[in-house]
N, C-alpha and C. Protein backbone atom coordinates (compact mmCIF):
# COMPACT_ATOMS: atom_id res chain seq x y z
N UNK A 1 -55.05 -28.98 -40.13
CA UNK A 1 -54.78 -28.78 -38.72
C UNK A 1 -53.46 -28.01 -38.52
N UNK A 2 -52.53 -28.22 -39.63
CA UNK A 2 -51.08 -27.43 -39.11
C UNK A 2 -51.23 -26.21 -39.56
N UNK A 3 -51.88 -26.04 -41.43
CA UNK A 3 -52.10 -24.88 -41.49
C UNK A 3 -52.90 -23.83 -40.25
N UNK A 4 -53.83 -24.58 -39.75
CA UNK A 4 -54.78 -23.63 -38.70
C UNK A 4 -53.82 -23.22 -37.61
N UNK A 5 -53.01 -23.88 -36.74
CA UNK A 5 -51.74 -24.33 -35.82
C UNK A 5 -50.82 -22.64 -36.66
N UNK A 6 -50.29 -22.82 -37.70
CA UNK A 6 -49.63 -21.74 -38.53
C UNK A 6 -50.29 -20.45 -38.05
N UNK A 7 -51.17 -20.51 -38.91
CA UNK A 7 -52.04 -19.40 -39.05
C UNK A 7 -52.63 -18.50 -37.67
N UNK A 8 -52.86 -19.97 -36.27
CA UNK A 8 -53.08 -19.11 -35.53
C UNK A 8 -51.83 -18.08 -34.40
N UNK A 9 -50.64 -19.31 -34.94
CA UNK A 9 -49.38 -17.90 -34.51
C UNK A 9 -49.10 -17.27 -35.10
N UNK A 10 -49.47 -17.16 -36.52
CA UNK A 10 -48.58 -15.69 -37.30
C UNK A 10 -49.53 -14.63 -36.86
N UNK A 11 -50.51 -14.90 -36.55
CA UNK A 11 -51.65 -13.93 -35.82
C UNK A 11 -51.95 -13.78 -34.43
N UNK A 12 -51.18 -13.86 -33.67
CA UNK A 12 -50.73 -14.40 -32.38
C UNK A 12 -50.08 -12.75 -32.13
N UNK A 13 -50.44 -12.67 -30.54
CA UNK A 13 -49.48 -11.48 -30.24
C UNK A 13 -48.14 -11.97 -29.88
N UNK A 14 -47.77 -13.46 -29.90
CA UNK A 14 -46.26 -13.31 -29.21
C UNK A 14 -45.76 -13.72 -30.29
N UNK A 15 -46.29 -13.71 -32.09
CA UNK A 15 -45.42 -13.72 -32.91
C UNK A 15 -44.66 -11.83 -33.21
N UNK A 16 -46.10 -11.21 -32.66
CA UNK A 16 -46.19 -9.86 -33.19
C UNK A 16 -44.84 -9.53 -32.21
N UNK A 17 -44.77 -9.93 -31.08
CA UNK A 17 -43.86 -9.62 -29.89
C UNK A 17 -42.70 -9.79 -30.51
N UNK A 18 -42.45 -11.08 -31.27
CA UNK A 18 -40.77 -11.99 -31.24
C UNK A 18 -40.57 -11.33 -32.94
N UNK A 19 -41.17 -10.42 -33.27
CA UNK A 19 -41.14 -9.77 -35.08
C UNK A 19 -40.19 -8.67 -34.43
N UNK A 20 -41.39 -8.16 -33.35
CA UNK A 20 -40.62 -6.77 -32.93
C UNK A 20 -39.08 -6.77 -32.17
N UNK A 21 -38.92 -7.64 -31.00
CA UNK A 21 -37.42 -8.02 -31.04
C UNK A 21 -36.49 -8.37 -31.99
N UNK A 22 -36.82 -9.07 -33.05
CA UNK A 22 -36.17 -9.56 -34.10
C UNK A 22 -35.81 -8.21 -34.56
N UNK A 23 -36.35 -7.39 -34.91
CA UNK A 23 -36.25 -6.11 -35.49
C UNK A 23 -35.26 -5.50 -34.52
N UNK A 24 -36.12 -4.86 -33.59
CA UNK A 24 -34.68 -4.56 -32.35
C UNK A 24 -33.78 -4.80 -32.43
N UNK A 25 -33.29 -5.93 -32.24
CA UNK A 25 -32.04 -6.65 -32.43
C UNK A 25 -31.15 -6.08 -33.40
N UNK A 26 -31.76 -6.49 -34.71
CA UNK A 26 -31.01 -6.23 -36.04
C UNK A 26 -30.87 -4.24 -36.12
N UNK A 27 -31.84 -3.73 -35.65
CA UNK A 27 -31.48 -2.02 -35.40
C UNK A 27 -30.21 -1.86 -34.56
N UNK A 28 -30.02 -2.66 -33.69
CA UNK A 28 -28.68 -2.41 -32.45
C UNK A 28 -27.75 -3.06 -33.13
N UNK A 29 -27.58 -3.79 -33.81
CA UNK A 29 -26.39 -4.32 -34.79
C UNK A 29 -25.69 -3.48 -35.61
N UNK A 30 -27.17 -3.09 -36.34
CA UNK A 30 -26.69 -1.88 -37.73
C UNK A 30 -25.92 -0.55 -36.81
N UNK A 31 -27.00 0.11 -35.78
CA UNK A 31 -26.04 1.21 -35.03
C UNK A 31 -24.86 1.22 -34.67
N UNK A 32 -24.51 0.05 -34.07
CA UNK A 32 -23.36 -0.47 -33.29
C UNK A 32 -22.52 -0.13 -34.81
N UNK A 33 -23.02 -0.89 -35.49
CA UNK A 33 -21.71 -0.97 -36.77
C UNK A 33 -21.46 0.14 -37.10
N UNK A 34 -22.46 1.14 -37.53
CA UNK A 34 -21.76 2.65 -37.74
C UNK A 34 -21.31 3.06 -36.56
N UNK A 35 -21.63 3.49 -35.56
CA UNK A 35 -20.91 4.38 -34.83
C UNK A 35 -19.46 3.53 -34.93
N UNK A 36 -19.34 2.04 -35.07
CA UNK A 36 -17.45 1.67 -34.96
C UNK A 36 -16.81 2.49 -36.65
N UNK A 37 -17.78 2.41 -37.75
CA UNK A 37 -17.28 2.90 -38.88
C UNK A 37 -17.31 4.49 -38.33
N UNK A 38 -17.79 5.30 -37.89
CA UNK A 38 -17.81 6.70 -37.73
C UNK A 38 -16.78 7.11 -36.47
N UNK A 39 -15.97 5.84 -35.62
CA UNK A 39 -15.36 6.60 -35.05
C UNK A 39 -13.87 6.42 -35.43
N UNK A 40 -13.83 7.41 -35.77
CA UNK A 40 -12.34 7.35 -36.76
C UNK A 40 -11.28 8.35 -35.88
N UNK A 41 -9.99 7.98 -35.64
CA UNK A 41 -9.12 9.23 -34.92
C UNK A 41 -7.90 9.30 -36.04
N UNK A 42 -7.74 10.12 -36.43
CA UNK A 42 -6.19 9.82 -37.56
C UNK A 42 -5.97 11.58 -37.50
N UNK A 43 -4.42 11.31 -37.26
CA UNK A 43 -3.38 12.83 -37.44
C UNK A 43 -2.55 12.61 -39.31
N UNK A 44 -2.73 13.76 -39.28
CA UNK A 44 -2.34 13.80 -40.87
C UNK A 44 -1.31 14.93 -41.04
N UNK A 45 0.02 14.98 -41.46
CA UNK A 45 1.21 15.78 -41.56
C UNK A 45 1.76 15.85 -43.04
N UNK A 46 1.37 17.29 -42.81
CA UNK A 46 2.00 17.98 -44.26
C UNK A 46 3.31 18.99 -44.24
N UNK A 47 3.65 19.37 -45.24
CA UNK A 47 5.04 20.18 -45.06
C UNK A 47 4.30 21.74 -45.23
N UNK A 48 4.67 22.95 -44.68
CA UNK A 48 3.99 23.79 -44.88
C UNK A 48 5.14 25.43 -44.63
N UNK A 49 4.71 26.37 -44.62
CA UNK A 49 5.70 27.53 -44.14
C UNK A 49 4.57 28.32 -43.57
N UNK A 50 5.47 28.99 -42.56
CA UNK A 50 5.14 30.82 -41.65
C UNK A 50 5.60 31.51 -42.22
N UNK A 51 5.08 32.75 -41.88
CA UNK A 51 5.87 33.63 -41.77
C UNK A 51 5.99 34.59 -41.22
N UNK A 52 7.13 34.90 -40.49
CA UNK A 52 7.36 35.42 -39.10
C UNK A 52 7.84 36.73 -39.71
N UNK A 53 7.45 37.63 -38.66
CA UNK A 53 7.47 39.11 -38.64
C UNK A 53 8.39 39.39 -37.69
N UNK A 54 9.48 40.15 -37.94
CA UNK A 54 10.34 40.76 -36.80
C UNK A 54 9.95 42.10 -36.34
N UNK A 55 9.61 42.35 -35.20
CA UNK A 55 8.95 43.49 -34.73
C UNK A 55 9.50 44.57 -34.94
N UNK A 56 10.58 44.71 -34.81
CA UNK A 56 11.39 45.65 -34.65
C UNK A 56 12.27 46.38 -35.51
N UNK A 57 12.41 45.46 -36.63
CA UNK A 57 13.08 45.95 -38.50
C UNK A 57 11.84 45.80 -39.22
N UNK A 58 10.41 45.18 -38.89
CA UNK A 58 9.56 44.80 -39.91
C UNK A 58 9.92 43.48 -41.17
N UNK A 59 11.75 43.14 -40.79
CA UNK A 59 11.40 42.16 -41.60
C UNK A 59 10.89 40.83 -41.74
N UNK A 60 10.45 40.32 -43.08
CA UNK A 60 9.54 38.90 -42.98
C UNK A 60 10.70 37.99 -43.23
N UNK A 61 10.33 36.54 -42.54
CA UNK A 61 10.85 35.64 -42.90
C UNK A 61 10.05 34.24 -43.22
N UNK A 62 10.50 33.18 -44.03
CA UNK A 62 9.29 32.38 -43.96
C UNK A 62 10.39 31.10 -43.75
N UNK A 63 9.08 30.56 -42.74
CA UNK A 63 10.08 29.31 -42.44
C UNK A 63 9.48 28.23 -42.81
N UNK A 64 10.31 26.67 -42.63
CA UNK A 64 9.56 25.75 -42.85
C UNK A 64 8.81 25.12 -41.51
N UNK A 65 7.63 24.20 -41.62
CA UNK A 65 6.77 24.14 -40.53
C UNK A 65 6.03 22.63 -41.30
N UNK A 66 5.80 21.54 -40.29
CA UNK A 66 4.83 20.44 -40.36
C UNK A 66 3.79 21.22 -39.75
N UNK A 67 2.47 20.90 -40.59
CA UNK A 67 1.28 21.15 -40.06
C UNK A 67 0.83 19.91 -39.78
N UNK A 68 0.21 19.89 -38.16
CA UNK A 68 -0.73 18.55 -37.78
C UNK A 68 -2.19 19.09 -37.96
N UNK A 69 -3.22 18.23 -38.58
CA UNK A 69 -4.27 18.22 -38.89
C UNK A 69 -5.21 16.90 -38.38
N UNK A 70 -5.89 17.08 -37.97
CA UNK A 70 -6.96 15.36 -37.71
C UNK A 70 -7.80 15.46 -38.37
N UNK A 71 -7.51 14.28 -39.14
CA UNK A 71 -8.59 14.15 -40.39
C UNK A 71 -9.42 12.91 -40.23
N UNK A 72 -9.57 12.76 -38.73
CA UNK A 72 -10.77 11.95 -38.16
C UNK A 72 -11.79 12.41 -38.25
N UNK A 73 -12.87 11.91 -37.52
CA UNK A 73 -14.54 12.22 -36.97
C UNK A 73 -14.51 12.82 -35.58
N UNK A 74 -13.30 13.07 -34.30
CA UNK A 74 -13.03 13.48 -33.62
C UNK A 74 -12.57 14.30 -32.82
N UNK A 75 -12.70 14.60 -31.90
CA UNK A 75 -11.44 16.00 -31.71
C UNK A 75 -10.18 15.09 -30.88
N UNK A 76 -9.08 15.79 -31.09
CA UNK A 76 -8.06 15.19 -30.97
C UNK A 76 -7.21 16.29 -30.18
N UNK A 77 -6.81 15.92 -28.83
CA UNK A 77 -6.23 16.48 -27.67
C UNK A 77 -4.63 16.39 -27.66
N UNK A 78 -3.77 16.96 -28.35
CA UNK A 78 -2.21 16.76 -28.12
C UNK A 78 -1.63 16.14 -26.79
N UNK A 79 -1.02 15.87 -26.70
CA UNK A 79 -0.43 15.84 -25.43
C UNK A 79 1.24 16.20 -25.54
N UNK A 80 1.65 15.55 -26.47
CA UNK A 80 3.17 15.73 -26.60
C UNK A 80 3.87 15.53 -27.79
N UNK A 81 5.05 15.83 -28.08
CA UNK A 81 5.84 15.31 -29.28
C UNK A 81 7.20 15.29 -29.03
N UNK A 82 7.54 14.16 -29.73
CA UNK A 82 9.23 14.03 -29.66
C UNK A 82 9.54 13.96 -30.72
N UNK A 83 11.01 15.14 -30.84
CA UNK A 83 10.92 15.80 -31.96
C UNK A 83 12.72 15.46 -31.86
N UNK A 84 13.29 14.44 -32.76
CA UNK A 84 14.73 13.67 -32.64
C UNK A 84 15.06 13.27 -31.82
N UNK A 85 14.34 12.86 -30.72
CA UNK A 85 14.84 12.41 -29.33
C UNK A 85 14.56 13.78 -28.16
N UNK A 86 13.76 14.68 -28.43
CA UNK A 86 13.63 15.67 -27.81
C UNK A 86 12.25 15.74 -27.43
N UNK A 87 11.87 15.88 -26.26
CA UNK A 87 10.46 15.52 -26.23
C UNK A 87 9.70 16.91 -25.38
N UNK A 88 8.43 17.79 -26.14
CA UNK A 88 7.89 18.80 -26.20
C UNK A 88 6.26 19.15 -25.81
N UNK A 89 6.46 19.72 -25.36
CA UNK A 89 4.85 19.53 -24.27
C UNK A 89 4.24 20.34 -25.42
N UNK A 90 2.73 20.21 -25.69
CA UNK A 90 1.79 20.74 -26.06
C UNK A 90 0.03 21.25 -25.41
N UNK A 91 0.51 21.35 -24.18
CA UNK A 91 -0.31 21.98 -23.32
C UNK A 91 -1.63 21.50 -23.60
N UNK A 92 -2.08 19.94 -24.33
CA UNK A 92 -3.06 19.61 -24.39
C UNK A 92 -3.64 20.59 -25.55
N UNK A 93 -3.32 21.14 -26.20
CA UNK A 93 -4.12 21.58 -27.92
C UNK A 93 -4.89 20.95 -28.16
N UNK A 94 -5.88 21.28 -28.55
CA UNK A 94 -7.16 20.69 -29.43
C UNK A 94 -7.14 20.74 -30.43
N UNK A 95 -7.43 19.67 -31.69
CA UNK A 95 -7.35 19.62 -32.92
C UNK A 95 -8.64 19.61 -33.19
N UNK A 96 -9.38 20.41 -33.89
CA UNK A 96 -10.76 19.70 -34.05
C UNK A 96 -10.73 19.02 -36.01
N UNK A 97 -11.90 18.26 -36.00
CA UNK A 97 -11.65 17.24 -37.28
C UNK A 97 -12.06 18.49 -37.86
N UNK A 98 -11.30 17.78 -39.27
CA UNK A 98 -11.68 18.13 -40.25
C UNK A 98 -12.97 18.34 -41.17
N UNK A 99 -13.57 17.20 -40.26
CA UNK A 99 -15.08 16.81 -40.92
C UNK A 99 -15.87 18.19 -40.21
N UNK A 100 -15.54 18.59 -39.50
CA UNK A 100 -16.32 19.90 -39.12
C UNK A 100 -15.96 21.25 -40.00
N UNK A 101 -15.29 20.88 -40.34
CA UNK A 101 -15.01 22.41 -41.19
C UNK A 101 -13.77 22.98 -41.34
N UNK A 102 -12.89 22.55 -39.87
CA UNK A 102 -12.20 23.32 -39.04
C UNK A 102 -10.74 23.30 -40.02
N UNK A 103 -10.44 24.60 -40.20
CA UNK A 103 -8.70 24.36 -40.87
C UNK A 103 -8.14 24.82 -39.91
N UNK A 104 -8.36 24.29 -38.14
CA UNK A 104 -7.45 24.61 -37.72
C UNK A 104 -5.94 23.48 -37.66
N UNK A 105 -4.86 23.87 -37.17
CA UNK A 105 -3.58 23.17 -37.39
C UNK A 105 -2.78 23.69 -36.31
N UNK A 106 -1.68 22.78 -35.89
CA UNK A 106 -0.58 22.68 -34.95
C UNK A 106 0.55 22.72 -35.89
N UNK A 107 1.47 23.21 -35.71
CA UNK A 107 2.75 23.43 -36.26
C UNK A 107 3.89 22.82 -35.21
N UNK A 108 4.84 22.40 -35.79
CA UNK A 108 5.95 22.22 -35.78
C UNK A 108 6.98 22.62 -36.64
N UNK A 109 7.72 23.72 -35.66
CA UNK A 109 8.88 24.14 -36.75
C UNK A 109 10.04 23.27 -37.09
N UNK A 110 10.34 22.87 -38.31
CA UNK A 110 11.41 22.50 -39.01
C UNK A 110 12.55 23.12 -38.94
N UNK A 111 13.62 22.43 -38.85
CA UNK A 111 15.34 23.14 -38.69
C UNK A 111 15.32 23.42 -40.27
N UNK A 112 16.04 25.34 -39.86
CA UNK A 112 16.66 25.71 -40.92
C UNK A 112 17.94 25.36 -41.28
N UNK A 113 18.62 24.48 -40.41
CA UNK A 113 20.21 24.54 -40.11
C UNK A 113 20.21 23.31 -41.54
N UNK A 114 21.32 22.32 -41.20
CA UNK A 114 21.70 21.37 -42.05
C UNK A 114 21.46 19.97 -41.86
N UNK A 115 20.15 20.32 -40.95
CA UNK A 115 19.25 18.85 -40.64
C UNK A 115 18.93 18.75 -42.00
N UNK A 116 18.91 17.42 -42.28
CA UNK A 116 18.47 16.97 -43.42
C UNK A 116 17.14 16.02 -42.81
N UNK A 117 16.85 15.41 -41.78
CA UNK A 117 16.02 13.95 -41.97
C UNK A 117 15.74 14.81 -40.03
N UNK A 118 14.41 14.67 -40.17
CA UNK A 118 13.64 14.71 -39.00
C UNK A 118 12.73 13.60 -38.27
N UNK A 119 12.75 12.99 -37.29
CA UNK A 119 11.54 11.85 -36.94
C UNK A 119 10.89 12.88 -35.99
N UNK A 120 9.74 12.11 -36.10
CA UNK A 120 8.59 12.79 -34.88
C UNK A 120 7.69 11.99 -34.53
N UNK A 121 7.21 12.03 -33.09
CA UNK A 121 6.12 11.17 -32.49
C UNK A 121 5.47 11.95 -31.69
N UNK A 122 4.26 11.84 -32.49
CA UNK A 122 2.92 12.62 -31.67
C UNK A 122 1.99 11.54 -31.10
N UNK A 123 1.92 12.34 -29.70
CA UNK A 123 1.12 11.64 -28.87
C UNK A 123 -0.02 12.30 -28.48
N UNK A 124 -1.24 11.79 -28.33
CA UNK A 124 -2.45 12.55 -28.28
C UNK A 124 -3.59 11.09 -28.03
N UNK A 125 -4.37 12.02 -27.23
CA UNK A 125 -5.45 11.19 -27.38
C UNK A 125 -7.41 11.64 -27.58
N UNK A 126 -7.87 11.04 -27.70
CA UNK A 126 -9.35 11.37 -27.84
C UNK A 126 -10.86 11.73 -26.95
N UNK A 127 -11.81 12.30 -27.40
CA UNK A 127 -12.88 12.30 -26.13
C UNK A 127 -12.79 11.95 -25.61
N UNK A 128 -13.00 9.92 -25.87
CA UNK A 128 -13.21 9.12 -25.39
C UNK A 128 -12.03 8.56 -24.16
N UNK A 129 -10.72 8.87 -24.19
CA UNK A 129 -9.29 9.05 -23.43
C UNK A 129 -8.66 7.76 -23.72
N UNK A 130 -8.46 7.68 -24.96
CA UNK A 130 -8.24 6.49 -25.35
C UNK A 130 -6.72 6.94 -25.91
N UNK A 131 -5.68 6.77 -25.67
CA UNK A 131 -4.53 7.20 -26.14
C UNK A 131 -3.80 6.70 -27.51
N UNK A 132 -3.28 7.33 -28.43
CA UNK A 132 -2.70 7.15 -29.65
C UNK A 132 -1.06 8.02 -29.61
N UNK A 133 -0.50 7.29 -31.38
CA UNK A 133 0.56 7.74 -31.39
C UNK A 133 0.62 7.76 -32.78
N UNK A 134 1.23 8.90 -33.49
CA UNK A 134 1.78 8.91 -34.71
C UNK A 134 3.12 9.21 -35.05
N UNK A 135 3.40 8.22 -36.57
CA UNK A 135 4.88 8.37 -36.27
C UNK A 135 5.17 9.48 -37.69
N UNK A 136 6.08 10.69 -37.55
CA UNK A 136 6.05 11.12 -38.86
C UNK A 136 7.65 11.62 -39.00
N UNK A 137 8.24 11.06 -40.12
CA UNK A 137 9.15 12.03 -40.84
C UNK A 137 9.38 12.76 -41.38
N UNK A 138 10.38 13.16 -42.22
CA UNK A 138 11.10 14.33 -42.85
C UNK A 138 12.08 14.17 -42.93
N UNK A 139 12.29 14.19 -44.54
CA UNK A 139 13.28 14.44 -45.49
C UNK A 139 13.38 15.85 -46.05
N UNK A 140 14.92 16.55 -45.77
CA UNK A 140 15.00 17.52 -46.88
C UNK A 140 15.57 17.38 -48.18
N UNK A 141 15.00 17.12 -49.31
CA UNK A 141 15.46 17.03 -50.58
C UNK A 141 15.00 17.80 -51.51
N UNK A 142 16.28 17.88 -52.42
CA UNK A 142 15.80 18.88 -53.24
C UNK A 142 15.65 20.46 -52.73
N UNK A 143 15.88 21.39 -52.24
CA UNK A 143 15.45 22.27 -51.46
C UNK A 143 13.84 22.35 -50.66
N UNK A 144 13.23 20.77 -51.07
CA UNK A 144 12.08 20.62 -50.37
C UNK A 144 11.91 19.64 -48.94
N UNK A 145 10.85 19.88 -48.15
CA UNK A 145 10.91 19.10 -46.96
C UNK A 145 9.49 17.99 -47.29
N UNK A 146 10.01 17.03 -47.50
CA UNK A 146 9.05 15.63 -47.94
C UNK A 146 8.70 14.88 -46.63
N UNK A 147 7.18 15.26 -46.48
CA UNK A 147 6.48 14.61 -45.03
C UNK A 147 5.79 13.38 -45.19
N UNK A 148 6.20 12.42 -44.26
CA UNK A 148 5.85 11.21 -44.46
C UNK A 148 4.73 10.86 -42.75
N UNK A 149 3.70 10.60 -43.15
CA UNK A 149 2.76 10.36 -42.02
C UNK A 149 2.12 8.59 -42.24
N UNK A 150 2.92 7.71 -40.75
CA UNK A 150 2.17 6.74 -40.71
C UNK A 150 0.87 6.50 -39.85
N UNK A 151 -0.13 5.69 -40.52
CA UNK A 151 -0.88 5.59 -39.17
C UNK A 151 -0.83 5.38 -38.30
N UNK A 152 -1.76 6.06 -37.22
CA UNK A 152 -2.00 5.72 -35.77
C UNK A 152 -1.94 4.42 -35.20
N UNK A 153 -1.21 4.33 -33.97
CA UNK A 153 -1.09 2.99 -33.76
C UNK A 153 -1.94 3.80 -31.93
N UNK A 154 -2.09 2.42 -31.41
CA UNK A 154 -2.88 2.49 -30.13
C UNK A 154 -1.50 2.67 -29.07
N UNK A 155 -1.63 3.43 -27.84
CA UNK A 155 -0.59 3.49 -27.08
C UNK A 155 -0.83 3.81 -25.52
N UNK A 156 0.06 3.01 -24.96
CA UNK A 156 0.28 2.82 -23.78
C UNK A 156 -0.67 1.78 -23.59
């Protein structure tokens, strides 16, 4: 009698019904979880050089320069940077990720003078308008400029 009782709900349309939600369910879980693993925002700072052309003698010079890069899943909208206590508009720049292809980059020029140690805070935020901040230094040692990039923290 229970086997028959069994048998006639596993063959039942409202087992077939409560299989297919069950399923549902567990599909909106798994999605949910990637898109939080795929949405990634991170600025990444390296030490780098230009080099600038003087129009008018033709001569070159090469300077030093932080390159900002987002080496998220995102595009990443500048907004600003404070650069030793000096704070610098970036007209909203677009970074696009890296994961697309893109080597594009934002610069920041580095003092040629007898700065030794630079801080910087980039502020920017995402599609989504979710605002961030990165904090990055600079050391000059050695005749080299050593870039230090922490992660993104959430802001405002």
């Amino acid at each position: 009698m229970i086997s028959g009782l069994i048998g006639d709900f596993l063959s039942s349309q409202l087992f077939a019904n409560l299989l297919l939600l069950f399923t549902a369910v567990i599909a909106l879980v798994i999605g949910y979880g990637q898109i939080q693993l795929n949405d990634v925002v991170e600025i990444y700072a390296t030490p780098d050089t230009k080099t600038v052309l003087d129009a008018t003698t033709g001569a070159s010079t090469i300077t030093p320069i932080i390159g900002l890069r987002s080496i998220g899943t995102r595009l990443v909208y500048l907004d600003k940077y404070v650069f030793n206590g000096s704070e610098y508009g970036t007209n909203g720049q677009v970074l696009p990720s890296t994961y697309s292809q893109s080597t594009g980059l934002y610069w920041i020029d580095l003092p040629t003078n007898s700065t030794s140690h630079v801080s910087i805070s980039v502020y920017y935020h995402d599609l989504s308008g979710r605002k961030w901040r990165s904090e990055i230094t600079a050391d000059f040692i050695n005749n080299y400029w050593k870039v230090s990039s922490l992660p993104r923290t959430a802001d405002r």
